[in-house]
N, C-alpha and C. Protein backbone atom coordinates (compact mmCIF):
# COMPACT_ATOMS: atom_id res chain seq x y z
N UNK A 1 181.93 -143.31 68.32
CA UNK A 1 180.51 -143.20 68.58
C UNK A 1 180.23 -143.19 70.09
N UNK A 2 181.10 -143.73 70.65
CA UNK A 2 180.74 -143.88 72.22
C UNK A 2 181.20 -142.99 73.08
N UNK A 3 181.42 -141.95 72.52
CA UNK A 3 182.46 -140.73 72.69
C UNK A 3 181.14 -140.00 72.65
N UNK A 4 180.63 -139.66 71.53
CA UNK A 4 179.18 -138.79 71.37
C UNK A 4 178.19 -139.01 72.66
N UNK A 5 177.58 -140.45 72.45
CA UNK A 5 176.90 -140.90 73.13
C UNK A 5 177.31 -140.61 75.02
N UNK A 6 178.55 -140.52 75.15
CA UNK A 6 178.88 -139.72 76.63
C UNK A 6 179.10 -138.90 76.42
N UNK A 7 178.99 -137.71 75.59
CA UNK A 7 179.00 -136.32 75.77
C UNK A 7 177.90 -135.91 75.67
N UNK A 8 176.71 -136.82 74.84
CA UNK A 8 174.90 -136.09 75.04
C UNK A 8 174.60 -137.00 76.58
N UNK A 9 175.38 -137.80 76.63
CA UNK A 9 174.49 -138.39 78.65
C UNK A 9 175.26 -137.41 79.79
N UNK A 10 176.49 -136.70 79.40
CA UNK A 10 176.63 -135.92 79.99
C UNK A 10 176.10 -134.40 80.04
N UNK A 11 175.37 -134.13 79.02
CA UNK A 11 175.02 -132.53 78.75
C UNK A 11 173.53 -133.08 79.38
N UNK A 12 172.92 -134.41 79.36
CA UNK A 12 171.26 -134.81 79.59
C UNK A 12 171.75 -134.68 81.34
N UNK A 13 172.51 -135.31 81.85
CA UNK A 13 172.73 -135.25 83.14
C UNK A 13 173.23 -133.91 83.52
N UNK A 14 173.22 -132.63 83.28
CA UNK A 14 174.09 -131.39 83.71
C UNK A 14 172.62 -130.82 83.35
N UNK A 15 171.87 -130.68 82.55
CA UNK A 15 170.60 -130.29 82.41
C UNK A 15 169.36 -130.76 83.36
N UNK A 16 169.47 -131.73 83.97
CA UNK A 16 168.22 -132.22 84.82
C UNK A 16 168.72 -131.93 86.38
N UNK A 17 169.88 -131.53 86.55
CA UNK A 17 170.71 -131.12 87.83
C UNK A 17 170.37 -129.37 87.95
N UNK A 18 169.95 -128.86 86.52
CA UNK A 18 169.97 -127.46 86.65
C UNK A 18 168.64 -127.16 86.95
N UNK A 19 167.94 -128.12 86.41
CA UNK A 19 166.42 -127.75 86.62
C UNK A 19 166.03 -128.42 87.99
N UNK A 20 167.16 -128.95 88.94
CA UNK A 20 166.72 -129.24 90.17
C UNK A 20 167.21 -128.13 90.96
N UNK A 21 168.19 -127.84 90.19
CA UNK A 21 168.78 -126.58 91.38
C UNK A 21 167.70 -125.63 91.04
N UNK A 22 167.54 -125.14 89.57
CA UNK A 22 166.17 -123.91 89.76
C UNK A 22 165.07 -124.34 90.83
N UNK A 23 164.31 -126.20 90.78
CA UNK A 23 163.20 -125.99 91.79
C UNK A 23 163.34 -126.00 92.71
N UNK A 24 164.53 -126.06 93.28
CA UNK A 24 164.91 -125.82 95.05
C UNK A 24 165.41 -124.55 95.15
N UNK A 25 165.64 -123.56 94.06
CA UNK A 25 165.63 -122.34 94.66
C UNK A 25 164.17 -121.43 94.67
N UNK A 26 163.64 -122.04 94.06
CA UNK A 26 162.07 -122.04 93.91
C UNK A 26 161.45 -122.43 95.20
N UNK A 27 161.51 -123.42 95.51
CA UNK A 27 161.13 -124.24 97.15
C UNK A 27 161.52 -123.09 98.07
N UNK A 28 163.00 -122.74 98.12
CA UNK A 28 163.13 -121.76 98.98
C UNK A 28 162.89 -120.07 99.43
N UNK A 29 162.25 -119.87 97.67
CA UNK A 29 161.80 -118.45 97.95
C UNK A 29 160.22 -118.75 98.15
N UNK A 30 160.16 -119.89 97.77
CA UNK A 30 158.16 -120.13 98.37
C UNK A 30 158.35 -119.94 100.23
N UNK A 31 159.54 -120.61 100.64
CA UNK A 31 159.34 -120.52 101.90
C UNK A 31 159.67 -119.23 102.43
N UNK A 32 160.61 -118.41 102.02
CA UNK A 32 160.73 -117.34 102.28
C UNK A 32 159.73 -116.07 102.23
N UNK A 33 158.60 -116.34 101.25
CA UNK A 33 157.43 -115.79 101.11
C UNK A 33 156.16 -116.54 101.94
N UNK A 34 156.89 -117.11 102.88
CA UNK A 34 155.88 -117.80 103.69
C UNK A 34 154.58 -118.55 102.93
N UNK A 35 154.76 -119.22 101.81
CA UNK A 35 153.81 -119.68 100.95
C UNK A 35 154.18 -121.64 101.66
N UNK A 36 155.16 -121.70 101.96
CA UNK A 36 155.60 -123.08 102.60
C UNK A 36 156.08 -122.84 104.08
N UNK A 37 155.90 -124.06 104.88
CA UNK A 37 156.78 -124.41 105.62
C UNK A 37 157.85 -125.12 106.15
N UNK A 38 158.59 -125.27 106.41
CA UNK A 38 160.33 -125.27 106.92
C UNK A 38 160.33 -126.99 106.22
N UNK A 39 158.89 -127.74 106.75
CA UNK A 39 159.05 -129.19 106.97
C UNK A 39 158.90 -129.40 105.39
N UNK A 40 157.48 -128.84 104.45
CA UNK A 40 157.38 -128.78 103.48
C UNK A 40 158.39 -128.68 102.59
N UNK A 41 159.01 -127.77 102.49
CA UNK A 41 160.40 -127.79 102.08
C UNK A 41 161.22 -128.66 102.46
N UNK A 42 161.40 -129.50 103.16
CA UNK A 42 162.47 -130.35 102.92
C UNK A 42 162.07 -131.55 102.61
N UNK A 43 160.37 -132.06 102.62
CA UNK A 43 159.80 -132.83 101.76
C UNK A 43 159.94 -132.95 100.29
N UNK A 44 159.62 -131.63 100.20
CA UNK A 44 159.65 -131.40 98.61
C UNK A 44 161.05 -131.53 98.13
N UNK A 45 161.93 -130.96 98.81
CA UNK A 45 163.51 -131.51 98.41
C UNK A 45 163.77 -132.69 98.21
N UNK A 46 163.55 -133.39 99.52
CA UNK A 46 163.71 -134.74 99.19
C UNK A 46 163.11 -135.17 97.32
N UNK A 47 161.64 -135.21 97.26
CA UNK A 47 160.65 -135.62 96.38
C UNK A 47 162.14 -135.01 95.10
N UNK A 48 162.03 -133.84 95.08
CA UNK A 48 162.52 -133.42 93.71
C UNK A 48 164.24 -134.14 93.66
N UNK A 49 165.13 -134.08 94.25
CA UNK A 49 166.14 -135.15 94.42
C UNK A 49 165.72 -136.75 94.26
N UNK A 50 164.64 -137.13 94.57
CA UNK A 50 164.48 -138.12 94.00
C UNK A 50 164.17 -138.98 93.01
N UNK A 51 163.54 -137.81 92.15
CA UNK A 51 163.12 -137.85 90.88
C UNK A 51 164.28 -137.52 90.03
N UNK A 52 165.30 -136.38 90.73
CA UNK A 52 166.49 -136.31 89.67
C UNK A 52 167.27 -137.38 89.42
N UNK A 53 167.62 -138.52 90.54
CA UNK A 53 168.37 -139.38 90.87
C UNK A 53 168.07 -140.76 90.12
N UNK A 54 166.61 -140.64 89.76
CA UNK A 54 165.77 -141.29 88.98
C UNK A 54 166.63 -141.61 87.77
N UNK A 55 165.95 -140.47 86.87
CA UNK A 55 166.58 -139.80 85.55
C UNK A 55 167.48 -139.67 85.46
N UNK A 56 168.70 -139.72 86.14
CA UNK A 56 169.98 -140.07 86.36
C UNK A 56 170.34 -141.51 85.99
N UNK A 57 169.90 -141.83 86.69
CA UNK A 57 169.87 -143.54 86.72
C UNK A 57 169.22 -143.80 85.55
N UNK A 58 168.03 -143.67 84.86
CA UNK A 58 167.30 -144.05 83.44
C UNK A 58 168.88 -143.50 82.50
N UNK A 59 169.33 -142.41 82.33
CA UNK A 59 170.28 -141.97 81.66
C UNK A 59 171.72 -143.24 81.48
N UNK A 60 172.12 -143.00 82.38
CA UNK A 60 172.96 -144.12 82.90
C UNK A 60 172.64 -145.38 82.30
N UNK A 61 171.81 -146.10 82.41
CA UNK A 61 171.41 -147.24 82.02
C UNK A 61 171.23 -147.35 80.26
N UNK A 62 170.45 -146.35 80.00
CA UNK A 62 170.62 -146.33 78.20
C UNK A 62 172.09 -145.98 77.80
N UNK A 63 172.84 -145.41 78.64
CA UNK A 63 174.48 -145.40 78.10
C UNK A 63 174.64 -146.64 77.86
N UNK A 64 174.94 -147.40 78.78
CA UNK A 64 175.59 -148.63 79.11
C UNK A 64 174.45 -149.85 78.13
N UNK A 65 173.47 -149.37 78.11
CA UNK A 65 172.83 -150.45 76.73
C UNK A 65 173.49 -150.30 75.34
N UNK A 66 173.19 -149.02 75.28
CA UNK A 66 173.76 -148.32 73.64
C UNK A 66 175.22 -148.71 73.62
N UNK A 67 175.79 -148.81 74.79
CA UNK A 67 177.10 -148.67 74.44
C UNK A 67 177.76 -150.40 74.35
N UNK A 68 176.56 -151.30 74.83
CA UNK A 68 177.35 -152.53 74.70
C UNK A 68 176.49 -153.13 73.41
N UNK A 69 175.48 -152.50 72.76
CA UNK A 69 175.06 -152.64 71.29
C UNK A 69 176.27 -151.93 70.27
N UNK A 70 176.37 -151.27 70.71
CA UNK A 70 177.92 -150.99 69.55
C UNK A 70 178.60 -151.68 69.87
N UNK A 71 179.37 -152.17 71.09
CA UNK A 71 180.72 -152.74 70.85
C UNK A 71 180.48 -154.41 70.55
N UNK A 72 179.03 -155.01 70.44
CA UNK A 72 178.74 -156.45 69.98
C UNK A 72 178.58 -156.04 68.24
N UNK A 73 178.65 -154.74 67.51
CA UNK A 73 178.40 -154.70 65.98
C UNK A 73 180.02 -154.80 66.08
């Protein structure tokens, strides 16, 4: 069971990494269309890395709950 449970926290973590890479390639064609600037963009990078790192961490943490509720059954 704890085998499953790290192969869906690993497919949840490879999925919220993809949708950060789409909004920073997003960030960068806004700037390239001059819709942002240089500083903006690396605000917003920051912001969106930090929110991934987040959800990373929330992920992480329900592993390691779930996984020490099974091994106390």
């Amino acid at each position: 069971m704890t085998k499953v449970i790290g192969k869906m926290s690993e497919e949840a973590r490879v999925s919220i990494r993809n949708v950060r890479r789409v909004s920073i390639d997003d960030l960068k064609k806004s700037e390239k269309d001059k819709q942002a600037s240089e500083d903006e963009l690396k605000t917003l990078q920051k912001k969106v890395q930090t929110i991934t790192d987040e959800y990373i961490k929330k992920i992480d943490e329900l592993v390691e709950k779930k996984n020490k509720e099974l091994m106390e059954v």
